[in-house]
Protein backbone atom coordinates (compact mmCIF):
# COMPACT_ATOMS: atom_id res chain seq x y z
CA UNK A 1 -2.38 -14.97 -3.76
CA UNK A 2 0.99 -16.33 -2.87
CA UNK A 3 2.70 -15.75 -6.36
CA UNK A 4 1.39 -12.11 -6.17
CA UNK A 5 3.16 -11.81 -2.21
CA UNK A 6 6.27 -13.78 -3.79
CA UNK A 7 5.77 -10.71 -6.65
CA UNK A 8 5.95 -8.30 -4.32
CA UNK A 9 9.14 -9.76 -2.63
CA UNK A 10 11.32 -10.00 -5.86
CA UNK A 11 10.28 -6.70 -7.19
CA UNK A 12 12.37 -3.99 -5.90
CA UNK A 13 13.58 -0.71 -7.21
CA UNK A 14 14.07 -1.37 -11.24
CA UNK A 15 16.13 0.42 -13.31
CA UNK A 16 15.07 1.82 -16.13
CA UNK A 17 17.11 2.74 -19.08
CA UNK A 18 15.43 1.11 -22.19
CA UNK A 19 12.22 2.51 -23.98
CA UNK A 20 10.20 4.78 -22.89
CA UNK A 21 6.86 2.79 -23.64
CA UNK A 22 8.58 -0.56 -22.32
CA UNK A 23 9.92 1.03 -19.02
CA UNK A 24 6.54 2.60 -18.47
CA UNK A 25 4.35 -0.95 -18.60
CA UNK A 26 7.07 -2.38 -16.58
CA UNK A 27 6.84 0.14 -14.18
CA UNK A 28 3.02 0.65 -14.11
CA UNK A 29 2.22 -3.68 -14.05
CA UNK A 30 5.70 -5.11 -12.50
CA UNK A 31 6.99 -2.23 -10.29
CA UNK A 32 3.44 -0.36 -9.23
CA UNK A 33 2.36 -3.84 -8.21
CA UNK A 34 -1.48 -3.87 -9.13
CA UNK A 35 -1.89 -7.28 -9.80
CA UNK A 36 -0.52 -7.95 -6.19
CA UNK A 37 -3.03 -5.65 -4.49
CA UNK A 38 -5.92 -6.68 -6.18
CA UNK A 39 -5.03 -10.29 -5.44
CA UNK A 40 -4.60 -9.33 -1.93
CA UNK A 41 -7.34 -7.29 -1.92
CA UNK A 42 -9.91 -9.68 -3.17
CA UNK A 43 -8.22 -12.21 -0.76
CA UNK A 44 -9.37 -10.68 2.32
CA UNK A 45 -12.50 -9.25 0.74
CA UNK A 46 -13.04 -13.19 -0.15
CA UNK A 47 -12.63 -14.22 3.67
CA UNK A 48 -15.19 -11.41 4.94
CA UNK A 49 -17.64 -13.29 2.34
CA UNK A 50 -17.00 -16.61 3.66
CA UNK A 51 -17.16 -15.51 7.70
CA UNK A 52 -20.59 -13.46 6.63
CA UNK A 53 -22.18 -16.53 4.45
CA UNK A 54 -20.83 -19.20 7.52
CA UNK A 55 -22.55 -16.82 9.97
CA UNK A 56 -25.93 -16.53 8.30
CA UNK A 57 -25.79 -20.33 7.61
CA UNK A 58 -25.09 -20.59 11.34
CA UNK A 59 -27.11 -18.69 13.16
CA UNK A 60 -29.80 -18.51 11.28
CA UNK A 61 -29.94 -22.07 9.71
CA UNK A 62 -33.88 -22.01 8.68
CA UNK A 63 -33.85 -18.38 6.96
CA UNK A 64 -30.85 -19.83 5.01
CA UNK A 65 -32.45 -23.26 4.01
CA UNK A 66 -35.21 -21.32 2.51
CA UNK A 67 -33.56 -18.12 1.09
CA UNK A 68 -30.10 -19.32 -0.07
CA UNK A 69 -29.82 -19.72 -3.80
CA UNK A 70 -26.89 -20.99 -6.36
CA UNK A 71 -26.75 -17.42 -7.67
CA UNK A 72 -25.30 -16.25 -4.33
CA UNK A 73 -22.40 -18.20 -4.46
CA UNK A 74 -21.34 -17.32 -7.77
CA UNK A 75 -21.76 -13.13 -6.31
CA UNK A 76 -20.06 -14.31 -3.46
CA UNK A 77 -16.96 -15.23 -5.24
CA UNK A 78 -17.43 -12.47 -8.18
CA UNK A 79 -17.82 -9.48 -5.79
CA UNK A 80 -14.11 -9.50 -3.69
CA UNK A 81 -12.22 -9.98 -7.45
CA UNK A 82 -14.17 -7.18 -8.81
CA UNK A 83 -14.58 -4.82 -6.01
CA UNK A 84 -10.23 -5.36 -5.51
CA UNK A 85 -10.26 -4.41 -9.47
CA UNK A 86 -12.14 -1.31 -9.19
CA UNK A 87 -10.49 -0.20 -5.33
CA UNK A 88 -7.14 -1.83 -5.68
CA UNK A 89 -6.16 -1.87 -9.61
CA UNK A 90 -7.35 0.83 -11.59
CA UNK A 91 -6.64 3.40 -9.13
CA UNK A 92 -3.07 2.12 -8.92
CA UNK A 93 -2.46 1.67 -13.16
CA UNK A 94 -4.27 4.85 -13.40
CA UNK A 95 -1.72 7.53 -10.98
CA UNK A 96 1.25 5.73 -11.62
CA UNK A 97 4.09 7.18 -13.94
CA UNK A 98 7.50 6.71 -14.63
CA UNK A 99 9.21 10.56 -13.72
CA UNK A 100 12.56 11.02 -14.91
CA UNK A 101 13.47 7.02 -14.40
CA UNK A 102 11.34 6.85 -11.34
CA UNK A 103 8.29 4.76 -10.88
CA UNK A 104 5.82 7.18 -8.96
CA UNK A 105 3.57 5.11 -7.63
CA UNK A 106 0.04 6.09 -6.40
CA UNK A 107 1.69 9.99 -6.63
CA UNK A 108 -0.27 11.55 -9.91
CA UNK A 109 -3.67 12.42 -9.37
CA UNK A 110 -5.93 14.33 -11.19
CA UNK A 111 -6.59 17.20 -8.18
CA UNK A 112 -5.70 18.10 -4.83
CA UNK A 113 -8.28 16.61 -3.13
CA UNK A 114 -7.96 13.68 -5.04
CA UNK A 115 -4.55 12.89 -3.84
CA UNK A 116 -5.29 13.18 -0.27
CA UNK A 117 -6.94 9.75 -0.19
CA UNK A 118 -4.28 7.26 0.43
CA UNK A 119 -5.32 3.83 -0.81
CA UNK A 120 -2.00 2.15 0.18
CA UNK A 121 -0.75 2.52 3.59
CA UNK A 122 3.33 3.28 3.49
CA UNK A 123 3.87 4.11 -0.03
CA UNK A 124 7.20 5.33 -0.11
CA UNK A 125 6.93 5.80 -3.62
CA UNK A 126 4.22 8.33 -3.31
CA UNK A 127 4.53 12.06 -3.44
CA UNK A 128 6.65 13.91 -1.46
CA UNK A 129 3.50 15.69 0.19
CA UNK A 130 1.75 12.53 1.58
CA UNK A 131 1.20 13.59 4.97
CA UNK A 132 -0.85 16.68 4.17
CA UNK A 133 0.12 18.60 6.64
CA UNK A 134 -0.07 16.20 9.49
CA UNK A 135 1.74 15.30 11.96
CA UNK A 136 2.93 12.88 14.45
């Protein structure tokens, strides 16, 4: 989790003036930062795991004696990487674009009502219509 923060920090605005298909995996895997969010994602998604597995263990010591297997563990640790993949990841690699030397990040969806679900809060790269009509 800390080299995909320290990822975030180095990785400002890029310039992009080589190839079109290098510029556009730079800017979809380096500049979109989805390997960032999904580690940060499944980072807190990890913790609420923990805190729920510490909880049932706690307060309800006997129930977990007798129902806890080995299996659960292994889901426990599975389910915050791949839930972060499917929320955090694909949505990110998949409406990202580079635009005229611009990496548009979270701004290309498929529909309208598509793009009114904001999975990133403050995404100044997103489209220029990201309050949708609402305001402050």
């Amino acid at each position: 989790m800390l080299v995909c923060s320290w990822m975030m920090l180095i990785t400002g605005r890029m310039v992009y003036d080589g190839s079109q298909i290098a510029d556009s995996i730079v800017c979809v895997l380096v500049d979109a930062r989805p390997l960032s969010q999904l580690c940060m994602s499944a980072g807190k998604l990890g913790l609420v795991v923990i805190t729920v597995e510490r909880y049932f263990k706690i307060v309800h010591a006997i129930a977990h004696r007798k129902y806890y297997r080995d299996w659960m563990t292994k889901v426990g640790v599975a389910m915050p990487w791949i839930s972060g993949f499917c929320v955090m990841f694909l949505p990110t690699v998949a409406t990202t674009k580079l635009v005229n030397g611009i990496c548009r990040r979270n701004a290309l969806w498929p529909n309208q009502a598509m793009s009114s679900v904001s999975l990133s809060c403050g995404d100044s790269s997103s489209s220029s219509s990201s309050h949708h009509g609402r305001s402050r």
